[in-house]
Protein backbone atom coordinates (compact mmCIF):
# COMPACT_ATOMS: atom_id res chain seq x y z
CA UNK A 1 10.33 -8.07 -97.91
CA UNK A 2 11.92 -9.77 -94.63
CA UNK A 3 14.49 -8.08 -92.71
CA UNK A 4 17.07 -9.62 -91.08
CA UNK A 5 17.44 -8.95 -87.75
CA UNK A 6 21.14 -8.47 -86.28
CA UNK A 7 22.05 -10.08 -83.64
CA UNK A 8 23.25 -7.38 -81.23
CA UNK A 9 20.13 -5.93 -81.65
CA UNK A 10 18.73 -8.92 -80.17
CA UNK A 11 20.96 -8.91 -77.12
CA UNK A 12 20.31 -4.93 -76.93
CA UNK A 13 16.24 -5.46 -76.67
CA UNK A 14 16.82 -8.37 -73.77
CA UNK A 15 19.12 -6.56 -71.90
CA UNK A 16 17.13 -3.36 -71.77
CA UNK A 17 13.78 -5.81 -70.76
CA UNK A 18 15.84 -7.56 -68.08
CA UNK A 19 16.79 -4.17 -66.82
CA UNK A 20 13.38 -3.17 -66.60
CA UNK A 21 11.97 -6.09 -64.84
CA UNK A 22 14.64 -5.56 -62.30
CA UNK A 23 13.78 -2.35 -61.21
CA UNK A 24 10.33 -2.94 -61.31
CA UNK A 25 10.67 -6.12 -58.78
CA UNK A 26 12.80 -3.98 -56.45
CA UNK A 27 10.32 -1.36 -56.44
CA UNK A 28 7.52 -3.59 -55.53
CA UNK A 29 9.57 -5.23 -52.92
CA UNK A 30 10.16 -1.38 -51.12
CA UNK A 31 6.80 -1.01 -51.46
CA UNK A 32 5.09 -4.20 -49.31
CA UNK A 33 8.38 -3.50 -46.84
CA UNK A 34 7.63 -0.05 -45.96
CA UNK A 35 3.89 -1.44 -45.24
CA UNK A 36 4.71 -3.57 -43.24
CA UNK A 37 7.09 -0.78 -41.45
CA UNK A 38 3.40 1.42 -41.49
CA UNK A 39 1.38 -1.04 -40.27
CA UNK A 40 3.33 -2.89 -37.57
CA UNK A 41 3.65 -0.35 -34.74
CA UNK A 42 -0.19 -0.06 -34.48
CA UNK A 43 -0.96 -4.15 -34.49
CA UNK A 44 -1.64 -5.69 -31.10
CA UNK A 45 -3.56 -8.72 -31.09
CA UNK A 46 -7.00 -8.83 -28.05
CA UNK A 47 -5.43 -11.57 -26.29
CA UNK A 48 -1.95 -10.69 -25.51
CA UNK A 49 -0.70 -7.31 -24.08
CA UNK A 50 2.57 -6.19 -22.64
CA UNK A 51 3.50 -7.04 -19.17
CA UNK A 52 5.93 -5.33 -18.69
CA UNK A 53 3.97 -2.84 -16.18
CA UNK A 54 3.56 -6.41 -14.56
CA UNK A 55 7.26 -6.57 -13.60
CA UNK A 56 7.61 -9.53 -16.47
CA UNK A 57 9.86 -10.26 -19.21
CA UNK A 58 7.35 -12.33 -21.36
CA UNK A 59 3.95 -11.43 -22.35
CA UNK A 60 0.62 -12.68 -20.50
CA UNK A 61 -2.29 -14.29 -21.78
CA UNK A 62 -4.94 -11.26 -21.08
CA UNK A 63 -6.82 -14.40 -20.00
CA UNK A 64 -4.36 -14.70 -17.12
CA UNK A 65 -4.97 -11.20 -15.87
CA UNK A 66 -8.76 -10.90 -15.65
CA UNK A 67 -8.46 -14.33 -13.48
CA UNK A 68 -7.92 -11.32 -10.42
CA UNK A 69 -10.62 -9.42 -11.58
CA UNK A 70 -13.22 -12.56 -11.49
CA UNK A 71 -15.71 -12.09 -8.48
CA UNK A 72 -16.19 -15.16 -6.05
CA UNK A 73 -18.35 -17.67 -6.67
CA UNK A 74 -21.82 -17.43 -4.72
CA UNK A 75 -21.64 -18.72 -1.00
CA UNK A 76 -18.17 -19.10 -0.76
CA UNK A 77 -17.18 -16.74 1.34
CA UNK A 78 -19.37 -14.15 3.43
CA UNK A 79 -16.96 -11.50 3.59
CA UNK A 80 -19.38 -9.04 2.04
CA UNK A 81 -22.49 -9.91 4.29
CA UNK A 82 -22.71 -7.50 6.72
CA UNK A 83 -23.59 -8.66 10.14
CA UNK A 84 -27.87 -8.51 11.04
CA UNK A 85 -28.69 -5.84 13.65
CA UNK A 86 -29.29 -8.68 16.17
CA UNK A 87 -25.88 -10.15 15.54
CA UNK A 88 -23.84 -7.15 15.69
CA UNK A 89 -25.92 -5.85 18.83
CA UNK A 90 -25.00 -8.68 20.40
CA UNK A 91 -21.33 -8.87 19.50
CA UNK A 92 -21.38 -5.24 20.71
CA UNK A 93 -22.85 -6.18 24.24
CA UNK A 94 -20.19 -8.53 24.67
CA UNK A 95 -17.70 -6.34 24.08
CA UNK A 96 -18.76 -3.68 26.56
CA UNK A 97 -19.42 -6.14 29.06
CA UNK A 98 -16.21 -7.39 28.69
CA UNK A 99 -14.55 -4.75 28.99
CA UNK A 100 -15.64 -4.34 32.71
CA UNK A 101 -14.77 -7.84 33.15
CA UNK A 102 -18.61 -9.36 32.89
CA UNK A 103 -20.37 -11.03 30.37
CA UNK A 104 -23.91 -10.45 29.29
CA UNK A 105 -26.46 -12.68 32.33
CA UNK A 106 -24.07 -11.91 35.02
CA UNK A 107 -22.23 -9.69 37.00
CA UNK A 108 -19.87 -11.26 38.35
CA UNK A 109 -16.00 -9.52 37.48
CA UNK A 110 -13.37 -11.52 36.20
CA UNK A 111 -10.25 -10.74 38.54
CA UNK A 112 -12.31 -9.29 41.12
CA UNK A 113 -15.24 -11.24 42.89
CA UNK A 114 -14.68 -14.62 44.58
CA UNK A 115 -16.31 -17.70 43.62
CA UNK A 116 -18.31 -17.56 47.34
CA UNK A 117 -19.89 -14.45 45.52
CA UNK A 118 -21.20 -16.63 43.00
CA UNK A 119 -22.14 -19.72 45.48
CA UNK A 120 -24.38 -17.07 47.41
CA UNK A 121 -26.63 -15.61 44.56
CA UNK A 122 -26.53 -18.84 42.00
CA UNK A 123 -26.52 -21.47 45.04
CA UNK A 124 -23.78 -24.36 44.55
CA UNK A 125 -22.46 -25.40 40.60
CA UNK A 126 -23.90 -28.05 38.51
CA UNK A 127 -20.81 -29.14 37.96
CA UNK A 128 -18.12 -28.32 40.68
CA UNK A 129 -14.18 -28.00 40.33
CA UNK A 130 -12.30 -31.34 39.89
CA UNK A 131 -8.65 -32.06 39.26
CA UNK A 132 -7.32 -30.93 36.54
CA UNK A 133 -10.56 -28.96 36.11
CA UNK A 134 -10.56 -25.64 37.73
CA UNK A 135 -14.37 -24.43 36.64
CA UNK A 136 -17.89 -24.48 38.17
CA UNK A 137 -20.40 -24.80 35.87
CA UNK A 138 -23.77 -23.31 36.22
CA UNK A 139 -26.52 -24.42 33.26
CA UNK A 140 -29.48 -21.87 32.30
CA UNK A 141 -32.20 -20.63 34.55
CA UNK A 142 -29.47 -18.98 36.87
CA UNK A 143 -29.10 -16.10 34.44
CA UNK A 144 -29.32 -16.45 30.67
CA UNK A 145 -27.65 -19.01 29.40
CA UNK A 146 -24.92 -22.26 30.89
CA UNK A 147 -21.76 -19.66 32.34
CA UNK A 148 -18.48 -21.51 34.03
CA UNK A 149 -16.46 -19.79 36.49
CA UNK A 150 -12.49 -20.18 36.39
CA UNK A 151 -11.31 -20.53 40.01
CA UNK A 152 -7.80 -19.08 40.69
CA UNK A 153 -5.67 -18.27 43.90
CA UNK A 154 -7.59 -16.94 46.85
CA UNK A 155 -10.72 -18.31 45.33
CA UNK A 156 -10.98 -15.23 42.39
CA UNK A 157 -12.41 -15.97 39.70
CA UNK A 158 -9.84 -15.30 36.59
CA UNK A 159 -11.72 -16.83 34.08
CA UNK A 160 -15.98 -16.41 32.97
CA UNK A 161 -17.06 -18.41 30.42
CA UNK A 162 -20.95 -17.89 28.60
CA UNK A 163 -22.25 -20.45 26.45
CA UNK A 164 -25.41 -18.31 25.81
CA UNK A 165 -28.97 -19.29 25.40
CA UNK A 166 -30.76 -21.16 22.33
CA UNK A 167 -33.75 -20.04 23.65
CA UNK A 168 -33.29 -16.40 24.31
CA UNK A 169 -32.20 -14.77 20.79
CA UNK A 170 -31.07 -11.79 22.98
CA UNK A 171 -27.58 -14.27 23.85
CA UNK A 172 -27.45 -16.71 21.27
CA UNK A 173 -24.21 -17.51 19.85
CA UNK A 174 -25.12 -20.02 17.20
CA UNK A 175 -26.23 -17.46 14.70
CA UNK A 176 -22.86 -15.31 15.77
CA UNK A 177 -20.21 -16.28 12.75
CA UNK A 178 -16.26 -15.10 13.12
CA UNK A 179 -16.83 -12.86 10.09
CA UNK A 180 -19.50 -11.09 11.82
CA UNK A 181 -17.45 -10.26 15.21
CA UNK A 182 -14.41 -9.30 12.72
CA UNK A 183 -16.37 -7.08 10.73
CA UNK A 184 -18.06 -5.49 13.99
CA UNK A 185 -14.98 -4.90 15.97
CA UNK A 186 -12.26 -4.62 13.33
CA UNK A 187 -9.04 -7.35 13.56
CA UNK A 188 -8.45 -9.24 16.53
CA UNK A 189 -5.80 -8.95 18.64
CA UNK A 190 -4.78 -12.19 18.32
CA UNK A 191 -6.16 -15.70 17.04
CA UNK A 192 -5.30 -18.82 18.84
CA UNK A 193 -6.08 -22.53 18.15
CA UNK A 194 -6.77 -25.11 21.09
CA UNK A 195 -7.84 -28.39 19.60
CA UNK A 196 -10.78 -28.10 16.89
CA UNK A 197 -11.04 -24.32 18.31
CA UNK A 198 -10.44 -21.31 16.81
CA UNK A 199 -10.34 -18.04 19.14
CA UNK A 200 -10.62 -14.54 18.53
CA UNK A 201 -8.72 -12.50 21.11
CA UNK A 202 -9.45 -8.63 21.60
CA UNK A 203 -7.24 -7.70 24.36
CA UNK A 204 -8.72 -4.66 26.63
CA UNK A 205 -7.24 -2.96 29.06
CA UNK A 206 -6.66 -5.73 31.84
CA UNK A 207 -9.00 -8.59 30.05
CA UNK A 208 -9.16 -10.43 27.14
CA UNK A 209 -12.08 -11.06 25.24
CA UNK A 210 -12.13 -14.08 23.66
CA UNK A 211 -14.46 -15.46 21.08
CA UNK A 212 -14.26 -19.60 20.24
CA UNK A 213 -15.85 -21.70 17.97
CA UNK A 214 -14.51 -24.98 15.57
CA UNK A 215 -12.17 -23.40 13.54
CA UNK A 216 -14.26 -26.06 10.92
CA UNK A 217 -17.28 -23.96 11.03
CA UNK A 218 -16.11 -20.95 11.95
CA UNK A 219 -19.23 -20.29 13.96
CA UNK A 220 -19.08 -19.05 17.70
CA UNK A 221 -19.56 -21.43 20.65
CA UNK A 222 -19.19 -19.66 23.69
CA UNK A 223 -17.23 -16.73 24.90
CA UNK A 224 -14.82 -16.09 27.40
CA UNK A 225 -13.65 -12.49 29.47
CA UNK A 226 -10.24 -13.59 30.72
CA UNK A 227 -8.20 -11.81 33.52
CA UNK A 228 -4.19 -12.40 32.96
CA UNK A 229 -3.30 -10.94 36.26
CA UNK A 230 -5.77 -12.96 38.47
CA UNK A 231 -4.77 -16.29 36.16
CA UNK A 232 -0.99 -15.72 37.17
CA UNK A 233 0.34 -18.25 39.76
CA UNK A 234 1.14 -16.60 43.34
CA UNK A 235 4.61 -14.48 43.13
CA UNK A 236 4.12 -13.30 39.62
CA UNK A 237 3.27 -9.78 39.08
């Protein structure tokens, strides 16, 4: 026998379905939005991280911030090469030398002795004083290396330049870079340019101690104990 079936029933059964399914696609729905709520606080991809301890709004490709941290590329810079005994021996001996106004070979002061001085143990000058050029020049086998005396007022020599020796390793500037003398004496006082040259001025006490080179190869050429006071032109203190 085949009942017939009413139609409110009908309605009844789809409504109460419907009702179901309803609740049972909200349900799911909380569900995958309180994972994500769980899970996103603790995601942070490798290659991005905050910056703002990096005084920036936007984030930084870590990429960008291990660039600083990348060590320089073989022989580009010597920064970390100390000196070799010789060198900084040498750059040493200047430096007390000049600060009595010599330089290593001679002992003639800057500011003090006269050129005669000079004339009467080293004979006369290679070269001799010119215009516009106020230094003797005296090549090697005088003392040890080529030296050049700056004349001033009253004959004094203000000015004593060394060009060292090739031959004798005990004064030779070629092997003398600017990174050595920096990292043996500390900071200059000051660094000037003149031409191609690069110098690096330690000011002591009444003399300057000046160390030039080509500023291209920043390798030392000669050196130079300067007196300010003897330079000065007659009348200035």
């Amino acid at each position: 026998m085949i009942k017939t079936i009413k139609p409110k029933s009908i309605s009844l059964s789809a409504l109460v379905i419907a009702t179901v399914v309803l609740f049972s696609g909200c349900a799911m729905a909380d569900e995958k939005s309180d994972a994500k709520q769980e899970k996103g606080p603790t995601e942070q991809t490798e290659t991005e991280t905050p910056t703002k301890d990096y005084g920036i709004d936007k984030k930084v490709h870590i990429s960008e911030i291990n660039k600083s941290n990348t060590p320089p590329k073989k022989g580009r810079v010597e920064e970390k090469n100390p000196p070799t005994k010789v060198n900084a021996a040498l750059i040493q001996q200047i430096y007390q030398f000049g600060q009595e106004g010599k330089v290593p070979g001679s002992d003639f002061v800057s500011g003090i002795d006269l050129i005669d001085n000079v004339h009467e143990s080293w004979g006369d000058p290679d070269e001799p004083i010119g215009p516009g050029n106020p230094y003797e020049t005296y090549s090697s086998g005088v003392g040890k290396g080529t030296f050049a005396f700056g004349i001033g007022r009253g004959d004094i020599i203000y000015d004593i330049h060394s060009f060292g020796s090739g031959i004798d390793q005990s004064v030779d500037f070629s092997q003398v870079s600017f990174q050595d003398i920096k990292q043996t004496l500390g900071n200059p006082t000051a660094i000037r340019k003149n031409n191609k040259d690069e110098i690096l001025v330690y000011a002591v006490q009444d003399y300057e101690i000046k160390f030039i080179g080509p500023h291209a190869t920043q390798m030392l050429h000669h050196i130079s104990v300067y007196s300010p006071k003897a330079a000065a032109p007659m009348g200035n203190k």
